[in-house]
Protein backbone atom coordinates (compact mmCIF):
# COMPACT_ATOMS: atom_id res chain seq x y z
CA UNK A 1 6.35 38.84 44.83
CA UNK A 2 8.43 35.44 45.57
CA UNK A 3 10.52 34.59 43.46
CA UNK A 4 9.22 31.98 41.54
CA UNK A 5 6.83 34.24 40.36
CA UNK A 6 9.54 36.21 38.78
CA UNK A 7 10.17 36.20 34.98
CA UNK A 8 13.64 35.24 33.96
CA UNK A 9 15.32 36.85 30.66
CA UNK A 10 18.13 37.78 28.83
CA UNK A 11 19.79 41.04 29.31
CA UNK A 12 22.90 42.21 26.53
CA UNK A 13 24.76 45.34 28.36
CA UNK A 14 27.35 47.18 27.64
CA UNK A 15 30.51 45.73 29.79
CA UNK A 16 31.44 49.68 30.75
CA UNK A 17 27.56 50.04 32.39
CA UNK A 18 27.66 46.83 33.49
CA UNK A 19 30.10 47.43 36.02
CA UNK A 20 28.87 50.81 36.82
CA UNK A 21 25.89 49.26 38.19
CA UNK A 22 27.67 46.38 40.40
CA UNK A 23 29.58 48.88 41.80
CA UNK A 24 26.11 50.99 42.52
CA UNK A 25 24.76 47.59 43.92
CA UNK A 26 27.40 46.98 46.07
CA UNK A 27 27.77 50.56 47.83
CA UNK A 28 23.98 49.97 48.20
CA UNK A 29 24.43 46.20 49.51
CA UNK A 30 22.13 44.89 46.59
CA UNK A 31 22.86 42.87 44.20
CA UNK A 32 23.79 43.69 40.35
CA UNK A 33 19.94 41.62 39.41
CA UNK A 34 18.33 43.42 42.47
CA UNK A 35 19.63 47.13 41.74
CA UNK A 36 18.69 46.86 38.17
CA UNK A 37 15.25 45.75 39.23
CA UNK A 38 15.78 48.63 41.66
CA UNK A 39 16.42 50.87 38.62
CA UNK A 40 13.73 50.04 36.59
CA UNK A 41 11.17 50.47 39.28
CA UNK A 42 12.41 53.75 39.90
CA UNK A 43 11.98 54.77 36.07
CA UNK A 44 8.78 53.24 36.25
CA UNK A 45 7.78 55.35 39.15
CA UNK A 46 9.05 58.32 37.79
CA UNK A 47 6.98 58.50 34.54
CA UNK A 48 4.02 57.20 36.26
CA UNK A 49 4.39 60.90 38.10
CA UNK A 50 4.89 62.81 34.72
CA UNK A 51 1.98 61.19 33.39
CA UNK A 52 0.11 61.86 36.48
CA UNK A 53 1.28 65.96 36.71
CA UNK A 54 0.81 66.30 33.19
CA UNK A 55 -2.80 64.98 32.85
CA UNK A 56 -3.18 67.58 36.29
CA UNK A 57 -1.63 70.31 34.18
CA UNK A 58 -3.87 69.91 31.14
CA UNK A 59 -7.04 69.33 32.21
């Protein structure tokens, strides 16, 4: 995806996580926009899996 295709909004965080995750970005060499994006693809991913294992598990 380039980014012009990207959808730019407004994000209120608390200052204390904030910094938490610049410091994460920079020990990862991202930056802060590109490790939350990071982050929430990760989350994404993740309950995509549950969803998947528990629609294995019940049927």
């Amino acid at each position: 995806m380039s980014e012009k295709d990207k959808k730019a909004f407004v994000l209120r965080i608390n200052p204390a996580l904030l910094k938490e995750i610049e410091n994460w970005a920079g020990d990862e060499f991202r930056s802060t926009n590109g490790q939350i994006e990071y982050l929430l693809n990760e989350a994404l991913k993740s309950k995509r899996k549950r969803r998947i294992n528990k629609n294995d598990t019940e049927g």
